[in-house]
PDB file of N, CA and C in Angstrom:
ATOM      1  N   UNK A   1      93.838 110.605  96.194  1.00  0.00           N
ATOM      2  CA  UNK A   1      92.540 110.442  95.607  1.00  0.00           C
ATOM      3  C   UNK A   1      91.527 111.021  96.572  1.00  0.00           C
ATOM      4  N   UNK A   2      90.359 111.550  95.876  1.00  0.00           N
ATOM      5  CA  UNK A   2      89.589 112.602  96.553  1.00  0.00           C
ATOM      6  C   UNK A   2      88.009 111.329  96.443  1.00  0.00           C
ATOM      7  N   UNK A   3      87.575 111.073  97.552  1.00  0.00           N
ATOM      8  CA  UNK A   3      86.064 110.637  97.370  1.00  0.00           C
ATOM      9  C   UNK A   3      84.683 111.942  97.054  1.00  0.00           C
ATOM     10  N   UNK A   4      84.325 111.810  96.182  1.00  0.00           N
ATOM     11  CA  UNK A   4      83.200 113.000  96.482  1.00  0.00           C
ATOM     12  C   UNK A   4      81.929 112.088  97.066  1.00  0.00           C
ATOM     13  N   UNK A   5      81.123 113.103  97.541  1.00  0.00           N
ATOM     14  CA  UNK A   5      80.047 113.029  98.513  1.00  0.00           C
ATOM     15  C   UNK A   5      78.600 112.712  97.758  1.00  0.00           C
ATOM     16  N   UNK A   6      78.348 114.164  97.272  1.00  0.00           N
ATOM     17  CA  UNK A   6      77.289 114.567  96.669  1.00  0.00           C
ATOM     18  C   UNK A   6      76.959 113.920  95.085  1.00  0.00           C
ATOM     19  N   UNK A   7      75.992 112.955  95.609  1.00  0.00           N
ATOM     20  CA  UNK A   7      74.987 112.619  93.980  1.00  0.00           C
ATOM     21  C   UNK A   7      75.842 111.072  93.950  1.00  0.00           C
ATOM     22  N   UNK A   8      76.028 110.675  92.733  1.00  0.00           N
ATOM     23  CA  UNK A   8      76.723 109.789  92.325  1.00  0.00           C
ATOM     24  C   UNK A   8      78.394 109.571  92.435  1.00  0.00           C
ATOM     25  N   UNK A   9      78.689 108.574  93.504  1.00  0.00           N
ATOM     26  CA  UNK A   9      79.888 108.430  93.967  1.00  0.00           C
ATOM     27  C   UNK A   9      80.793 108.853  92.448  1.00  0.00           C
ATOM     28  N   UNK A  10      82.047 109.607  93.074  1.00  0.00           N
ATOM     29  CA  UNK A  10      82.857 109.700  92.449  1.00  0.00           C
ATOM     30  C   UNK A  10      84.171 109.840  92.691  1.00  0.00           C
ATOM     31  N   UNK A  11      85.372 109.509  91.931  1.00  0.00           N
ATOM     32  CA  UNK A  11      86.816 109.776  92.548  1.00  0.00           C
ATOM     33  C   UNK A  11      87.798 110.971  91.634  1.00  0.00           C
ATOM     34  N   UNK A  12      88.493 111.607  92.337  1.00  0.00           N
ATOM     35  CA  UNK A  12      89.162 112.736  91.709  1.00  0.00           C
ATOM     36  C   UNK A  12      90.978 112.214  92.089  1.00  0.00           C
ATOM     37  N   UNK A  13      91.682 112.111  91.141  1.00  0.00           N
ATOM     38  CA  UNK A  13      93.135 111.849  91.567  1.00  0.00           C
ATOM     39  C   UNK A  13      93.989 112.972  90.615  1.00  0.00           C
ATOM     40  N   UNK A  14      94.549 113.697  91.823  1.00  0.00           N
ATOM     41  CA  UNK A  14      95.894 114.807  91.158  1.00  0.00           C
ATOM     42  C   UNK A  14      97.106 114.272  92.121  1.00  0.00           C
ATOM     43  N   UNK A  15      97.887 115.439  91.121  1.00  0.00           N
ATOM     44  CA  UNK A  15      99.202 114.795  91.292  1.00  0.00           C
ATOM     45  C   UNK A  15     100.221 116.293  90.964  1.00  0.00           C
ATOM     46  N   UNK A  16     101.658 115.846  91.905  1.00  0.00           N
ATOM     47  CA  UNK A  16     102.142 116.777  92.316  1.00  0.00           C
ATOM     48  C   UNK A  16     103.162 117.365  90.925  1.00  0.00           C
ATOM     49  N   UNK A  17     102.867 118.513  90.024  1.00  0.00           N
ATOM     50  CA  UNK A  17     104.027 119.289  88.841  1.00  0.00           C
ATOM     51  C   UNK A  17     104.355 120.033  89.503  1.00  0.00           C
ATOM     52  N   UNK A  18     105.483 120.893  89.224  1.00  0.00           N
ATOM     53  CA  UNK A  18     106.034 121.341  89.656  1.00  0.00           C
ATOM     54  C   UNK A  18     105.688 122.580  91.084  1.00  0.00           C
ATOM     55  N   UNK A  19     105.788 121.718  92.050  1.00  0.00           N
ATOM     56  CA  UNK A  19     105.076 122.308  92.961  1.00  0.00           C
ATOM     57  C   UNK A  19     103.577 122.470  93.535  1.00  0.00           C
ATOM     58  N   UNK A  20     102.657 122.089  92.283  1.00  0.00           N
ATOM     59  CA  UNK A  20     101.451 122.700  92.888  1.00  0.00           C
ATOM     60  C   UNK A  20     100.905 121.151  92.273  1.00  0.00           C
ATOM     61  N   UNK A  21      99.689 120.648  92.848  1.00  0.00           N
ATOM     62  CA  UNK A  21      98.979 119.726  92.868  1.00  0.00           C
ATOM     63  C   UNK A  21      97.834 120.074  91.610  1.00  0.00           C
ATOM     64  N   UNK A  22      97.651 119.182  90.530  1.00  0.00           N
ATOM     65  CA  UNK A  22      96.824 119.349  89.450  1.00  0.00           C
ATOM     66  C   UNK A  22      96.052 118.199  89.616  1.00  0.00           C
ATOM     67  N   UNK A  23      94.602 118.254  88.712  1.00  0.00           N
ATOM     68  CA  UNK A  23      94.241 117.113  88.574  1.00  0.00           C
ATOM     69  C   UNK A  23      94.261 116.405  87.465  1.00  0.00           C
ATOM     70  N   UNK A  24      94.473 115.096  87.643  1.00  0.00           N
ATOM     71  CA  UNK A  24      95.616 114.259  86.733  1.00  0.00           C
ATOM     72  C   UNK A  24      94.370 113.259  86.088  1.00  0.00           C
ATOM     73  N   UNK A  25      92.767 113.103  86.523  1.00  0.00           N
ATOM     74  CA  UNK A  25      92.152 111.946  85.730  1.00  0.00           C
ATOM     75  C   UNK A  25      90.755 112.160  86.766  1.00  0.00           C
ATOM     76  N   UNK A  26      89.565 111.922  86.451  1.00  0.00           N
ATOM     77  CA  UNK A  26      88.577 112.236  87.168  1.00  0.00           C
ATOM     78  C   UNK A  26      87.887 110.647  86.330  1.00  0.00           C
ATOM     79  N   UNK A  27      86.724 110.422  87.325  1.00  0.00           N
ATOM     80  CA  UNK A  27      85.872 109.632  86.801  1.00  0.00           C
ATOM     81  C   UNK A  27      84.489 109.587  88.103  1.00  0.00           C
ATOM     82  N   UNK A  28      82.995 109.610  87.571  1.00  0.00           N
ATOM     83  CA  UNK A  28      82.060 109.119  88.271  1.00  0.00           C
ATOM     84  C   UNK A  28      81.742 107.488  88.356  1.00  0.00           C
ATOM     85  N   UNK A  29      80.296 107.301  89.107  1.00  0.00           N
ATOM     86  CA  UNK A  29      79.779 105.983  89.184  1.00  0.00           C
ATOM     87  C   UNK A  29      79.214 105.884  87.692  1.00  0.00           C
ATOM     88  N   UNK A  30      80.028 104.301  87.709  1.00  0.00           N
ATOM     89  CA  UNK A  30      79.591 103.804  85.763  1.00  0.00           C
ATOM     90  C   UNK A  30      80.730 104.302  84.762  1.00  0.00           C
ATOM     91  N   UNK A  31      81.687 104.951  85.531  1.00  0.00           N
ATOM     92  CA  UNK A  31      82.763 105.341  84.216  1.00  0.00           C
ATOM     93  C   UNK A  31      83.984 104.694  84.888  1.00  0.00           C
ATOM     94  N   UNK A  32      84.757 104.672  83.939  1.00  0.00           N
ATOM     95  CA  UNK A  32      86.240 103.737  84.662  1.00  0.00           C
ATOM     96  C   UNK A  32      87.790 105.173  84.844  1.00  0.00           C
ATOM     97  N   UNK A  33      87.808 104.464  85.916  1.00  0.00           N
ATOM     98  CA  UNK A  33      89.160 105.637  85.915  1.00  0.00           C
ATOM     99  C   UNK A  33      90.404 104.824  85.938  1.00  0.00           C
ATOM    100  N   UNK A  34      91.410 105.384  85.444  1.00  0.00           N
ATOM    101  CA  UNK A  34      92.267 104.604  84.643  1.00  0.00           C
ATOM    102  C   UNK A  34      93.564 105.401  85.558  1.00  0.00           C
ATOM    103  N   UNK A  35      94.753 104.526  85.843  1.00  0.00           N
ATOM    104  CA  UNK A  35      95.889 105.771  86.205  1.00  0.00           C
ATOM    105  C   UNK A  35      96.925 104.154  85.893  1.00  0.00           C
ATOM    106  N   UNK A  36      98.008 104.691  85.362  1.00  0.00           N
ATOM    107  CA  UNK A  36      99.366 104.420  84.704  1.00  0.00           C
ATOM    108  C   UNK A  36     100.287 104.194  85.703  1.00  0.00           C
ATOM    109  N   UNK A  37     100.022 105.212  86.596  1.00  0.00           N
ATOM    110  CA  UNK A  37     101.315 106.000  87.788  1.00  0.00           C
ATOM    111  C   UNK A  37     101.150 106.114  89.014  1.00  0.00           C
ATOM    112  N   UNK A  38     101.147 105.784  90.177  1.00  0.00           N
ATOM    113  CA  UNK A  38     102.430 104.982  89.974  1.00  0.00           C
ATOM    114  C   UNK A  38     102.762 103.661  89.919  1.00  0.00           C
ATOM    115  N   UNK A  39     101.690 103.012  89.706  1.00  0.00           N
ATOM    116  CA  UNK A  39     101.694 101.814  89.045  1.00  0.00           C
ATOM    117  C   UNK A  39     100.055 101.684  87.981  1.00  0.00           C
ATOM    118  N   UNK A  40      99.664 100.566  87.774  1.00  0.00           N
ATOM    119  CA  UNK A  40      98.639 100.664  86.876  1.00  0.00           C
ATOM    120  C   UNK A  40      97.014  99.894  87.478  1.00  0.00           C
ATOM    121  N   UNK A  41      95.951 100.773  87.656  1.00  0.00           N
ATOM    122  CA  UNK A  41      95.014 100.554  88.206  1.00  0.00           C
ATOM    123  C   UNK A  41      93.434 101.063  87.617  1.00  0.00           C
ATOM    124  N   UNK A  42      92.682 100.280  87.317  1.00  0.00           N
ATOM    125  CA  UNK A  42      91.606 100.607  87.029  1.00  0.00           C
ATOM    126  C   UNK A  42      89.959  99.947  87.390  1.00  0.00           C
ATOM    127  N   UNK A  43      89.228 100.930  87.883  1.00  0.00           N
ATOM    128  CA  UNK A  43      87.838 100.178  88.402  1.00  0.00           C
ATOM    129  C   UNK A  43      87.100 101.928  88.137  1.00  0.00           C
ATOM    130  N   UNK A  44      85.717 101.342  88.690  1.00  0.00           N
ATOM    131  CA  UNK A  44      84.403 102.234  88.842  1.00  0.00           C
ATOM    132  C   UNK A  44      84.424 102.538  90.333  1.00  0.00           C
ATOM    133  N   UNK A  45      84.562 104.446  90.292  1.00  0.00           N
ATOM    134  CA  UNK A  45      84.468 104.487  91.801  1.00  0.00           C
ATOM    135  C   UNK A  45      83.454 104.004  92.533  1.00  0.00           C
ATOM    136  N   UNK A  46      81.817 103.488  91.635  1.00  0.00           N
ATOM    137  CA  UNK A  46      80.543 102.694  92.276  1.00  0.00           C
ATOM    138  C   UNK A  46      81.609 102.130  93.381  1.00  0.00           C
ATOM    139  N   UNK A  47      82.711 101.213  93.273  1.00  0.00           N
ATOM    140  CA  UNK A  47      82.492 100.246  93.701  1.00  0.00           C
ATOM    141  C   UNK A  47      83.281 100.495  95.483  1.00  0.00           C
ATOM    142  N   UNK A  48      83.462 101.416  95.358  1.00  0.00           N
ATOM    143  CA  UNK A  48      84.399 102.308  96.479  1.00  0.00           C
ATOM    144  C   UNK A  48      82.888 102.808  97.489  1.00  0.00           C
ATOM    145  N   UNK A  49      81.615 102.638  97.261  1.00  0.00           N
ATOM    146  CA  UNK A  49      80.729 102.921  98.132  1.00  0.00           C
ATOM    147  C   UNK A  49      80.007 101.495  98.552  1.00  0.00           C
ATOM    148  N   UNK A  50      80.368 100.613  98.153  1.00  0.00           N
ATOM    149  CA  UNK A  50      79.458  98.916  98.282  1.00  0.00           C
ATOM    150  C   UNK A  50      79.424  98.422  99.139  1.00  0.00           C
ATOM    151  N   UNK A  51      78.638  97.948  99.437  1.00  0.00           N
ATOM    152  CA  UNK A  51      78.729  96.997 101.382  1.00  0.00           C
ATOM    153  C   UNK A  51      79.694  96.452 101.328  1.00  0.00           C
ATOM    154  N   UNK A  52      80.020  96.232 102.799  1.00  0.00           N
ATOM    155  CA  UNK A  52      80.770  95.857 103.697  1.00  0.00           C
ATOM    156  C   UNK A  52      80.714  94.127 104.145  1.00  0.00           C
ATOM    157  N   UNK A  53      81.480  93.328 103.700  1.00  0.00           N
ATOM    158  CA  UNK A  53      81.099  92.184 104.034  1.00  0.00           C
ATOM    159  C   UNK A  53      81.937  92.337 105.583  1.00  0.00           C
ATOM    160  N   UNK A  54      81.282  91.266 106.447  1.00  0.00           N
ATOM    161  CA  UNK A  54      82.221  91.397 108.092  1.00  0.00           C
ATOM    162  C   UNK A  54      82.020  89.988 108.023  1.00  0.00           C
ATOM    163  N   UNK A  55      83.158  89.861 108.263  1.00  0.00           N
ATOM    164  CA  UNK A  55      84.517  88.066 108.612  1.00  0.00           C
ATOM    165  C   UNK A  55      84.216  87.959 109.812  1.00  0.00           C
TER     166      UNK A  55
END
């Protein structure tokens, strides 16, 4: 999974066909990204930029 930088957080996840790396599902902040494989996971990359609580 790829973090992007610029504007509104976002996440990019590819995945390896035959040989070459594609991208397999994209999503920004406010949209849900969804992946099946290799197990099953879904959130808003928003939430991949949010403070930091410290224990």
């Amino acid at each position: 999974m790829e973090i992007e930088g610029d504007g509104a957080p976002g996440a990019e996840v590819f995945r390896l066909h035959e040989g070459r790396y594609e991208l397999a599902t994209a999503a920004k902040a406010g949209e849900t990204l969804t992946l099946t494989q290799p197990f099953p996971v879904s959130f808003d990359p928003a939430i991949l930029t949010g403070r930091r609580r410290r224990s």
